[in-house]
C-alpha atoms as a PDB file:
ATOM      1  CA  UNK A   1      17.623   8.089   7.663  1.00  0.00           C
ATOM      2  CA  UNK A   2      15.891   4.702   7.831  1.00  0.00           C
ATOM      3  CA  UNK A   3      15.199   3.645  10.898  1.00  0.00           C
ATOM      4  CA  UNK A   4      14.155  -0.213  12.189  1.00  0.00           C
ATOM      5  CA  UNK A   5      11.895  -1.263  14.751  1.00  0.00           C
ATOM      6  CA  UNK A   6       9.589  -4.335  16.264  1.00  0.00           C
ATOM      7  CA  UNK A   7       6.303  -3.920  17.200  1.00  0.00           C
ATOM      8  CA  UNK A   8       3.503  -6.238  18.458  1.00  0.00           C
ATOM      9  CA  UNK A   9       0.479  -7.321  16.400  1.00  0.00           C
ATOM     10  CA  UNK A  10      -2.376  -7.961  19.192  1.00  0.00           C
ATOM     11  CA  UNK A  11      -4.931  -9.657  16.803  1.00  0.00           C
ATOM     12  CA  UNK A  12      -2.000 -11.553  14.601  1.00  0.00           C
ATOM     13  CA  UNK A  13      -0.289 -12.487  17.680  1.00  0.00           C
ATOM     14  CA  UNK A  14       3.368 -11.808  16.840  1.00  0.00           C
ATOM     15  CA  UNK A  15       6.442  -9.196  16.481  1.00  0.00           C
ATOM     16  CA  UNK A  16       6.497  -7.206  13.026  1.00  0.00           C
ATOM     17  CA  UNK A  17      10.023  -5.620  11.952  1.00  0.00           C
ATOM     18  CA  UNK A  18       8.718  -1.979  11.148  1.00  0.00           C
ATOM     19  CA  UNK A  19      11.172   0.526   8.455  1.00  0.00           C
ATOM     20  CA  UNK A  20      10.667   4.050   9.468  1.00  0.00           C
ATOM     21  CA  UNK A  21      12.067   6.610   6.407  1.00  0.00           C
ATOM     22  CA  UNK A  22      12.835   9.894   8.289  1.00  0.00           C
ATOM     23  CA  UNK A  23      14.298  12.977   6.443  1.00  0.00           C
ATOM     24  CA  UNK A  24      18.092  13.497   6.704  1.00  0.00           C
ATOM     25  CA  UNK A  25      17.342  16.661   8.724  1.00  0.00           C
ATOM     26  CA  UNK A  26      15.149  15.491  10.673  1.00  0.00           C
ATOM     27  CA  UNK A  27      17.061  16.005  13.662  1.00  0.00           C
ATOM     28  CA  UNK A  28      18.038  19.667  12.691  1.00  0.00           C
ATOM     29  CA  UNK A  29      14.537  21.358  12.567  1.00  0.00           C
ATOM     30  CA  UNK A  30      11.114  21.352  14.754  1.00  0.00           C
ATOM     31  CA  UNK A  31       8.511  20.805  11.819  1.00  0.00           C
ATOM     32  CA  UNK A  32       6.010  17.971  11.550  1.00  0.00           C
ATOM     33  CA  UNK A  33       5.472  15.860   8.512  1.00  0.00           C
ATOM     34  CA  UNK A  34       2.641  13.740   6.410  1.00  0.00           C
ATOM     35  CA  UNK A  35       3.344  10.042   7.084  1.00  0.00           C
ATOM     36  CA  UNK A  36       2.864   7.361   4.342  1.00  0.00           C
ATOM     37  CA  UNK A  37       2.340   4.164   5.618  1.00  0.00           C
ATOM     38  CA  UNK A  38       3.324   0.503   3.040  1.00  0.00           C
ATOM     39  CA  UNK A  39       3.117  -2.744   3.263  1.00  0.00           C
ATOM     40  CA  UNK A  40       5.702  -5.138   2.499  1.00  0.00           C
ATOM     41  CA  UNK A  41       7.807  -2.752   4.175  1.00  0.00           C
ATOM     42  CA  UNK A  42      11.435  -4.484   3.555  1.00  0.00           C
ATOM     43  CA  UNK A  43      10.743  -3.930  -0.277  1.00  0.00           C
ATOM     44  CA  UNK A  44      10.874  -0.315   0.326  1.00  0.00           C
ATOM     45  CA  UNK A  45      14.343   0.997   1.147  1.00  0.00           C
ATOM     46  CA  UNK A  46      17.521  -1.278   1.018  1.00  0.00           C
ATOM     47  CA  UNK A  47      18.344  -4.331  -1.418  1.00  0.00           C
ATOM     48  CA  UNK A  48      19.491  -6.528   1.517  1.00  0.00           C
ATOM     49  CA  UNK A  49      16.527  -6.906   3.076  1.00  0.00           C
ATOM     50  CA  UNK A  50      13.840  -7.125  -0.008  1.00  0.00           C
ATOM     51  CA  UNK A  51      12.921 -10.243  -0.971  1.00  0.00           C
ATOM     52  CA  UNK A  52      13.927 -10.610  -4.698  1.00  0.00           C
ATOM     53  CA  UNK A  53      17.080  -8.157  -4.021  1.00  0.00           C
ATOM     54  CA  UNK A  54      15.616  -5.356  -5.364  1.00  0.00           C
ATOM     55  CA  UNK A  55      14.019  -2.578  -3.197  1.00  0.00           C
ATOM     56  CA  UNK A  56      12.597   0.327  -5.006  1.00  0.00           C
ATOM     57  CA  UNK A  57      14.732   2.716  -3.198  1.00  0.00           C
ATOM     58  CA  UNK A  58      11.735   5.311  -2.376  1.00  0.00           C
ATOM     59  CA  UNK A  59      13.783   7.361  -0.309  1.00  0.00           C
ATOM     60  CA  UNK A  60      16.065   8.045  -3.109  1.00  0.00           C
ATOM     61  CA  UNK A  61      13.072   9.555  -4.782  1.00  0.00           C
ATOM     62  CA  UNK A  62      11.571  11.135  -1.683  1.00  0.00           C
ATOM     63  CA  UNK A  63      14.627  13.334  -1.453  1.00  0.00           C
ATOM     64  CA  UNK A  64      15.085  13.872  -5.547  1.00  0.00           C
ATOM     65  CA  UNK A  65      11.875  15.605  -5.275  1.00  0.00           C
ATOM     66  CA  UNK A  66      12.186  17.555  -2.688  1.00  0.00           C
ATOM     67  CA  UNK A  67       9.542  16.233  -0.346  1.00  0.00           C
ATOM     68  CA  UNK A  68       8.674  16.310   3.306  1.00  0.00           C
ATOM     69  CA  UNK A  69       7.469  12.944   4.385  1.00  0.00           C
ATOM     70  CA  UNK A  70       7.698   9.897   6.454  1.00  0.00           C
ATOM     71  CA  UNK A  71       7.339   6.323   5.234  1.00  0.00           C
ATOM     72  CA  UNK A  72       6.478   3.818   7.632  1.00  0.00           C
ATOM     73  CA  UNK A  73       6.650   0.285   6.201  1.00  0.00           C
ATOM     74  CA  UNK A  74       5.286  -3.046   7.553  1.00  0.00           C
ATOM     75  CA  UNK A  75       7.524  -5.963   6.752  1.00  0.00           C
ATOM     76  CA  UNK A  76       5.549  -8.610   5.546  1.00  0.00           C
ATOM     77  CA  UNK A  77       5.643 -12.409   7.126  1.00  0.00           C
ATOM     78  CA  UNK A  78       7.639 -14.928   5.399  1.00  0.00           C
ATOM     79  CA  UNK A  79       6.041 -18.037   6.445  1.00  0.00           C
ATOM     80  CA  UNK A  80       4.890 -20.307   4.129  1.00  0.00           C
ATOM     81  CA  UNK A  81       1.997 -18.947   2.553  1.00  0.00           C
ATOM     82  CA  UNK A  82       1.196 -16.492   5.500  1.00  0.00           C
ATOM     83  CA  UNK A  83       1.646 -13.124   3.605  1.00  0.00           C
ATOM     84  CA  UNK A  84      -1.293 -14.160   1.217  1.00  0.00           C
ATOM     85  CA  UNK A  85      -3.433 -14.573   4.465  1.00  0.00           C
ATOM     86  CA  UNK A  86      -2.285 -11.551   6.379  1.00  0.00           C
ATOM     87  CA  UNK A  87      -2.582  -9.618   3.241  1.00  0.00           C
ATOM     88  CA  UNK A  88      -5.909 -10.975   2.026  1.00  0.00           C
ATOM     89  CA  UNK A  89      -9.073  -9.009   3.010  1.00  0.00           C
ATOM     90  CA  UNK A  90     -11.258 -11.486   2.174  1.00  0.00           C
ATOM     91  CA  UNK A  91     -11.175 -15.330   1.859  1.00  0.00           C
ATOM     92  CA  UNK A  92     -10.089 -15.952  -1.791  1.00  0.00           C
ATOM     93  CA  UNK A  93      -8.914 -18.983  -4.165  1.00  0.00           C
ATOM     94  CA  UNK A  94      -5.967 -19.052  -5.697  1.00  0.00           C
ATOM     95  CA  UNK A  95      -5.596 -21.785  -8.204  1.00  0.00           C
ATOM     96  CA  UNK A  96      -1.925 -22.097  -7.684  1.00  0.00           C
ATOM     97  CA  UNK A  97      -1.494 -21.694  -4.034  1.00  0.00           C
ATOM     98  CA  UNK A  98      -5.376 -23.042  -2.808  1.00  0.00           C
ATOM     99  CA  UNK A  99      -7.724 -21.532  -0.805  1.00  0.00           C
ATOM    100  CA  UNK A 100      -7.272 -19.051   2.460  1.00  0.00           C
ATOM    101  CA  UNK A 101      -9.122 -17.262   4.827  1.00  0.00           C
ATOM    102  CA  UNK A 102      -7.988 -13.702   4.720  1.00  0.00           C
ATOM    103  CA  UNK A 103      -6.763 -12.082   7.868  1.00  0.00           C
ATOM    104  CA  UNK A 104      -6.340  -8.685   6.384  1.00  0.00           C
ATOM    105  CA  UNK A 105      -8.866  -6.761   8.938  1.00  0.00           C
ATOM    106  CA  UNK A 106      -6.190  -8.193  11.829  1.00  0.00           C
ATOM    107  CA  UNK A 107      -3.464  -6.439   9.645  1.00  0.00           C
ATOM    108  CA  UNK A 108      -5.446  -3.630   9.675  1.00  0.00           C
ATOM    109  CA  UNK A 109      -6.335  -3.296  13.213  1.00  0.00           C
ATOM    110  CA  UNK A 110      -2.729  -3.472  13.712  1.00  0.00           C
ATOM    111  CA  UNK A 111      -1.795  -0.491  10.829  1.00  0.00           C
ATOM    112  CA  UNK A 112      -4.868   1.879  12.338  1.00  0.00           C
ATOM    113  CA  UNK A 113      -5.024   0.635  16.269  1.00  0.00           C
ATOM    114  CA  UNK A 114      -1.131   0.066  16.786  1.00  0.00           C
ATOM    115  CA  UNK A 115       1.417   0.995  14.354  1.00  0.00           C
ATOM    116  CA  UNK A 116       0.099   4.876  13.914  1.00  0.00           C
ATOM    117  CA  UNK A 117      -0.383   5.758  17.350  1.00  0.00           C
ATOM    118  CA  UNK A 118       2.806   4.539  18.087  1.00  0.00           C
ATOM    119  CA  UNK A 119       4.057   6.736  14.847  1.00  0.00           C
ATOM    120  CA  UNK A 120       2.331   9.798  16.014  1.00  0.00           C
ATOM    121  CA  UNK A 121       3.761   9.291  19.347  1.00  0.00           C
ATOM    122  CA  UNK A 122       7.491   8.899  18.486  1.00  0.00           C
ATOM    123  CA  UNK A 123       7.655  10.963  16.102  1.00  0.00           C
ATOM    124  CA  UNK A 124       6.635  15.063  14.468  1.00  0.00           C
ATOM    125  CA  UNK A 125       3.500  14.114  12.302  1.00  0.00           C
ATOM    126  CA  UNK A 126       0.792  15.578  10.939  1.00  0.00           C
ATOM    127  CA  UNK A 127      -1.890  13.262  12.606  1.00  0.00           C
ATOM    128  CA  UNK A 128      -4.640  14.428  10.641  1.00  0.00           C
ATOM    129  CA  UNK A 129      -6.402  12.082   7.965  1.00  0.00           C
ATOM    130  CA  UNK A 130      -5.728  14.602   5.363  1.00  0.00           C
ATOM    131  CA  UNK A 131      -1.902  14.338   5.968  1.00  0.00           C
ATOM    132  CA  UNK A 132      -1.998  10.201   5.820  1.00  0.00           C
ATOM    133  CA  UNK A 133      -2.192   7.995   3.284  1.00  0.00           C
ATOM    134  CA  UNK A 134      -1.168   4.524   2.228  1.00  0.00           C
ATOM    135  CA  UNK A 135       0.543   2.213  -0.194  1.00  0.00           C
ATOM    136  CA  UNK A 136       1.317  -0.809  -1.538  1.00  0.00           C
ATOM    137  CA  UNK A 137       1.707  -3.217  -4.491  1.00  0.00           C
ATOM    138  CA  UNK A 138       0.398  -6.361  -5.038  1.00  0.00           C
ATOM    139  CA  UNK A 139      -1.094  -8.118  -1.962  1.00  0.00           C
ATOM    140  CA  UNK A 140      -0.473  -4.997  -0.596  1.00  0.00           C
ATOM    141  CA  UNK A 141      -1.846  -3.426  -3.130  1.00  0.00           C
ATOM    142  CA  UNK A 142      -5.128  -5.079  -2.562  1.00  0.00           C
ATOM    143  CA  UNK A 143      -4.460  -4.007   1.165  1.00  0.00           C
ATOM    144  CA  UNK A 144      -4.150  -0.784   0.432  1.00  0.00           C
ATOM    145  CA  UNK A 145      -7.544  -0.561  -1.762  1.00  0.00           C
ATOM    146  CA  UNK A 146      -9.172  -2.301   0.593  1.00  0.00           C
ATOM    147  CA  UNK A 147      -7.706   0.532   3.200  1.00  0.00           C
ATOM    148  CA  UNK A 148      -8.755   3.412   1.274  1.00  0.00           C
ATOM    149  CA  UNK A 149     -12.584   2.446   1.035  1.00  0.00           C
ATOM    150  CA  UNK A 150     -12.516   1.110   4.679  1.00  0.00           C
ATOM    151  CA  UNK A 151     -10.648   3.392   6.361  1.00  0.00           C
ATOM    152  CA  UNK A 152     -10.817   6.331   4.508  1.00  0.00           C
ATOM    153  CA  UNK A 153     -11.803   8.323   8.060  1.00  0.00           C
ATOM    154  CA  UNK A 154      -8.151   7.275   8.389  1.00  0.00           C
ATOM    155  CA  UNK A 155      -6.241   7.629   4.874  1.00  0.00           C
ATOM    156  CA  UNK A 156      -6.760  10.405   2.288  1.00  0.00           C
ATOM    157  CA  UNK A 157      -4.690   9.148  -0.286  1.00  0.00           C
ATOM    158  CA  UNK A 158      -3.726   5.819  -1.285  1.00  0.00           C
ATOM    159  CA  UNK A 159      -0.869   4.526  -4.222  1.00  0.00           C
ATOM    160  CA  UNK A 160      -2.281   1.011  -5.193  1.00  0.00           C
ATOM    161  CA  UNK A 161       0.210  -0.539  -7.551  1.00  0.00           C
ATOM    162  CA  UNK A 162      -0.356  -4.119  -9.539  1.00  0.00           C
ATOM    163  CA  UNK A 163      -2.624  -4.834  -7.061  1.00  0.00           C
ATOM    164  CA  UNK A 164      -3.886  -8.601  -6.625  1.00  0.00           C
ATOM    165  CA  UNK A 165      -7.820  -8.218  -7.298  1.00  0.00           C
ATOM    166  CA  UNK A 166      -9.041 -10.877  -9.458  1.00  0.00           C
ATOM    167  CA  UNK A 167      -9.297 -13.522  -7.546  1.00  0.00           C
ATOM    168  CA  UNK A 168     -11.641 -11.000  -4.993  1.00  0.00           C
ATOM    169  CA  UNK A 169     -13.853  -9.028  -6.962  1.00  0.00           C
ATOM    170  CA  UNK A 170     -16.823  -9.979  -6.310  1.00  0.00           C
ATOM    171  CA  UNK A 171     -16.164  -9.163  -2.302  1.00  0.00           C
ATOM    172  CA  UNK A 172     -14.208  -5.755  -3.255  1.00  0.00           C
ATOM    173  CA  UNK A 173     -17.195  -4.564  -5.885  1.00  0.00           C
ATOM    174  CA  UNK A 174     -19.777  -5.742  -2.990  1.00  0.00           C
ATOM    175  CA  UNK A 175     -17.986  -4.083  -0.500  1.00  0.00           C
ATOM    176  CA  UNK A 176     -17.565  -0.771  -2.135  1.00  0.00           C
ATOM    177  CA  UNK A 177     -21.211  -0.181  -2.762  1.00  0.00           C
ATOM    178  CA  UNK A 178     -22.037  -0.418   0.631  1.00  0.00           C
ATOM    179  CA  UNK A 179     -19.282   1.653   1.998  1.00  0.00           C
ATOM    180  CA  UNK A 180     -19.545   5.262   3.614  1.00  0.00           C
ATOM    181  CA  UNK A 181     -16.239   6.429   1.684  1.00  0.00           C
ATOM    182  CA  UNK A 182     -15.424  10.327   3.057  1.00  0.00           C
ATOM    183  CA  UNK A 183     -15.209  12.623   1.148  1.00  0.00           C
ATOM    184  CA  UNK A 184     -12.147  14.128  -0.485  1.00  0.00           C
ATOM    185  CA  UNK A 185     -10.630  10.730  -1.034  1.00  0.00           C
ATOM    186  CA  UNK A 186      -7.949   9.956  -3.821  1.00  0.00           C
ATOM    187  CA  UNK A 187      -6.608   6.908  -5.080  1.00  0.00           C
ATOM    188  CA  UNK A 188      -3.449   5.977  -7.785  1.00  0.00           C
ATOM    189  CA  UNK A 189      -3.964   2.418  -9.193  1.00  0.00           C
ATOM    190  CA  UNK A 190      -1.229   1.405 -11.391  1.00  0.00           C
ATOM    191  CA  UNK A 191      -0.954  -1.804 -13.051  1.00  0.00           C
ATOM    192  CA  UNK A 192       1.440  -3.186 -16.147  1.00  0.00           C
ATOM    193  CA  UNK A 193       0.685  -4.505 -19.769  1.00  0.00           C
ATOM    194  CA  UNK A 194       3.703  -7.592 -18.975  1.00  0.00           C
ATOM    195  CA  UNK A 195       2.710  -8.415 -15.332  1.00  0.00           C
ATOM    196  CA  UNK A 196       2.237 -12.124 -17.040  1.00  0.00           C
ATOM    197  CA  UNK A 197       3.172 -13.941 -19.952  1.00  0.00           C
ATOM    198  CA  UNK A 198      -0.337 -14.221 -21.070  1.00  0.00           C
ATOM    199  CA  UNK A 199      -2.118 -11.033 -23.001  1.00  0.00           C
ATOM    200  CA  UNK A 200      -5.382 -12.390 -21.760  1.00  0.00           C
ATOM    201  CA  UNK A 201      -4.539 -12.038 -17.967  1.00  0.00           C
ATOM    202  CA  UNK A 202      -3.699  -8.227 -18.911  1.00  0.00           C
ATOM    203  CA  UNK A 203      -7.025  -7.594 -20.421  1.00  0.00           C
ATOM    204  CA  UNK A 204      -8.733  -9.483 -17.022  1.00  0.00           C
ATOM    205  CA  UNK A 205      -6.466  -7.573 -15.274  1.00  0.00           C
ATOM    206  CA  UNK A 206      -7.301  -4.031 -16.626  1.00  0.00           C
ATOM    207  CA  UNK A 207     -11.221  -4.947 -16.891  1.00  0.00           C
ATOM    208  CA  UNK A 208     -10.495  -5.372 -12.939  1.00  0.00           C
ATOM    209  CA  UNK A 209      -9.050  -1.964 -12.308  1.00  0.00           C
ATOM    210  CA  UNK A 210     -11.325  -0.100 -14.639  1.00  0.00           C
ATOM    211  CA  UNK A 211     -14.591  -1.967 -12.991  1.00  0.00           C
ATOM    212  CA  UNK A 212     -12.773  -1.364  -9.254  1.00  0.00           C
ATOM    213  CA  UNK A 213     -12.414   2.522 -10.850  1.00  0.00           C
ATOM    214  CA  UNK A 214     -15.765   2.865 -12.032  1.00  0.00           C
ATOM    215  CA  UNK A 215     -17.240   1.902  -8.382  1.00  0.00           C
ATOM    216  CA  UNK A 216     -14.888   4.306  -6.303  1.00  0.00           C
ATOM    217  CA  UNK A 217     -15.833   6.680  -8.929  1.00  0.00           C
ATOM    218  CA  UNK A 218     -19.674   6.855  -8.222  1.00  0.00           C
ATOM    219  CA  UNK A 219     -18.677   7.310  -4.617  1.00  0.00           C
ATOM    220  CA  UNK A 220     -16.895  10.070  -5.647  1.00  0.00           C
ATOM    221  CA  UNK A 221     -13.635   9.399  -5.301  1.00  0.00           C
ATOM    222  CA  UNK A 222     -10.954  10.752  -7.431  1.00  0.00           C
ATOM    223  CA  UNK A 223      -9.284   7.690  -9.334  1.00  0.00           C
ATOM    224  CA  UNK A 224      -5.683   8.396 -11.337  1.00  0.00           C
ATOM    225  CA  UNK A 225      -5.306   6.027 -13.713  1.00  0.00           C
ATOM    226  CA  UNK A 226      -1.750   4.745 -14.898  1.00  0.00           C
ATOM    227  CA  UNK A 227      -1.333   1.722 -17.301  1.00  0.00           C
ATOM    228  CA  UNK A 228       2.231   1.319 -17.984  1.00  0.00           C
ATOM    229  CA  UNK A 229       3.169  -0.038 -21.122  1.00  0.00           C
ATOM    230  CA  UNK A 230       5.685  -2.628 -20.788  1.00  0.00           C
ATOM    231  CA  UNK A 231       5.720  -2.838 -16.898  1.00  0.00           C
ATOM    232  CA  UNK A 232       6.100  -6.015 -15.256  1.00  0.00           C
ATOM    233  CA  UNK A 233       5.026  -7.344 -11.602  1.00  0.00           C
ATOM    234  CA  UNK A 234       8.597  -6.438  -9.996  1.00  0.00           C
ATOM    235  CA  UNK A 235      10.297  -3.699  -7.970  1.00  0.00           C
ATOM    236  CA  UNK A 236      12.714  -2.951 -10.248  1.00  0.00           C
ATOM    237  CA  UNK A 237       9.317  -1.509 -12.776  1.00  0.00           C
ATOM    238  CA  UNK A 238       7.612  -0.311  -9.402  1.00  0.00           C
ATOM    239  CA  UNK A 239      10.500   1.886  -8.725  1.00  0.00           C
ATOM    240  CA  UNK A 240      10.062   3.656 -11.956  1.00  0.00           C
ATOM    241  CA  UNK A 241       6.372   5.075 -10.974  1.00  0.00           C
ATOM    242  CA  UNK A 242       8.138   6.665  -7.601  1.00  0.00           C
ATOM    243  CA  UNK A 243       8.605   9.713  -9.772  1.00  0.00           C
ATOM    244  CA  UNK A 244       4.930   9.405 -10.760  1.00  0.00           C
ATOM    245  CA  UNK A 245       2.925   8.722  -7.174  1.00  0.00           C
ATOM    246  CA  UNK A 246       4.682  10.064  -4.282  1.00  0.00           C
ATOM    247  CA  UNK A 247       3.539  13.836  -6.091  1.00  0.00           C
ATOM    248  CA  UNK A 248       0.373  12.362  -6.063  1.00  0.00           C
ATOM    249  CA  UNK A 249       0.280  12.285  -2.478  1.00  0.00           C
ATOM    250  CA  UNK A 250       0.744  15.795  -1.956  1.00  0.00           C
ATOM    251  CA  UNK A 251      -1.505  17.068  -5.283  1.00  0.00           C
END
């Protein structure tokens, strides 16, 4: 059952459509669930509302496996250039779009000050940090990185898929070696050998990920690898690693 909602972003200033994935029997039991929150949150469930047509159709997979969870999933804004800011951590340069100051902590504030109390208050979850994690691919997969050395008194687990790094490193390498990350913290990061056109930008791309490994690593967190051959920067390829992270979460 997918469920849709708008909520208010205090430091953004605006209303956010919100997808909530509940089980189908939800309604027919009393037990309490692990809650996976995403960004880019119309992406997720239904191919009218994602923004190339293609959603990756977690829920489909959810229930395939047999698991008990909740996906909560941040819809992304589509102004202008605005989901590069929201979803930018730190102020970056992109050579084809310019350069932006990232409002990603305001996105966060909203994802750990707004959207999961209001979660844990509407619905049976398991509040506790070891039963929440996040996700997300590209920009959000940079958001979710950035969430799961940040925030990790919040998130346990994180699925960080293609994520959008190289134009940040510097800030995300800095960043990690000063962090307190908790302990018993686990991340997926995913990326694809045809994300581009150009072999080169898959070899910057998995010196990236490896380096961004290597640092979580000597903070001791766990780091699953997965390079998959062929995959490209799209939903339809994300959709095909469902089957690969959402056991992750619950390893």
């Amino acid at each position: 059952m997918i469920i849709e909602k708008e909520l208010f972003m205090s430091k953004l200033n605006q209303n956010r459509k919100i997808f909530i994935y509940v089980p189908d029997d939800y309604e027919l039991n009393t037990k309490q669930y692990p809650v996976l929150y995403t960004f880019d949150g119309h992406n997720l469930f239904l191919d009218e509302y994602a923004t190339y047509g293609k959603a990756i159709h977690i829920q489909d997979h959810i229930e395939k496996l047999g698991l008990d969870l909740i996906v909560v999933g941040q819809e992304c804004s589509h102004d202008g250039n605005n989901r590069l800011i929201e979803y930018a951590p730190y102020p970056f340069y992109d050579p084809e779009y310019g350069s932006f100051e990232g409002q990603g902590d305001a996105t966060m504030d909203f994802f750990v000050n707004e959207l999961k109390p209001y979660i844990d208050q509407h619905y049976r979850t398991k509040r506790t940090r070891k039963n929440t994690y996040i996700a997300g691919s590209s920009c959000g997969g940079l958001m979710s990185l950035y969430a799961a050395y940040t925030y990790s008194h919040i998130y346990s687990k994180a699925i960080v898929v293609s994520p959008y790094i190289l134009e940040s490193m510097d800030a995300i390498l800095k960043d990690i070696s000063k962090q307190q990350i908790q302990r018993n913290t686990s991340i997926y990061l995913s990326w694809g050998s045809k994300e581009t056109s150009l072999m080169h930008e898959f070899v910057w791309q998995t010196k990236a990920c490896t380096e961004v490994g290597n640092a979580l690593s000597k903070k001791n967190v766990k780091v699953l690898y997965n390079v998959i051959p062929d995959g490209r920067h799209c939903e339809e390829d994300w959709e095909k690693e469902c089957d690969t992270f959402l056991p992750f979460l619950f390893q």
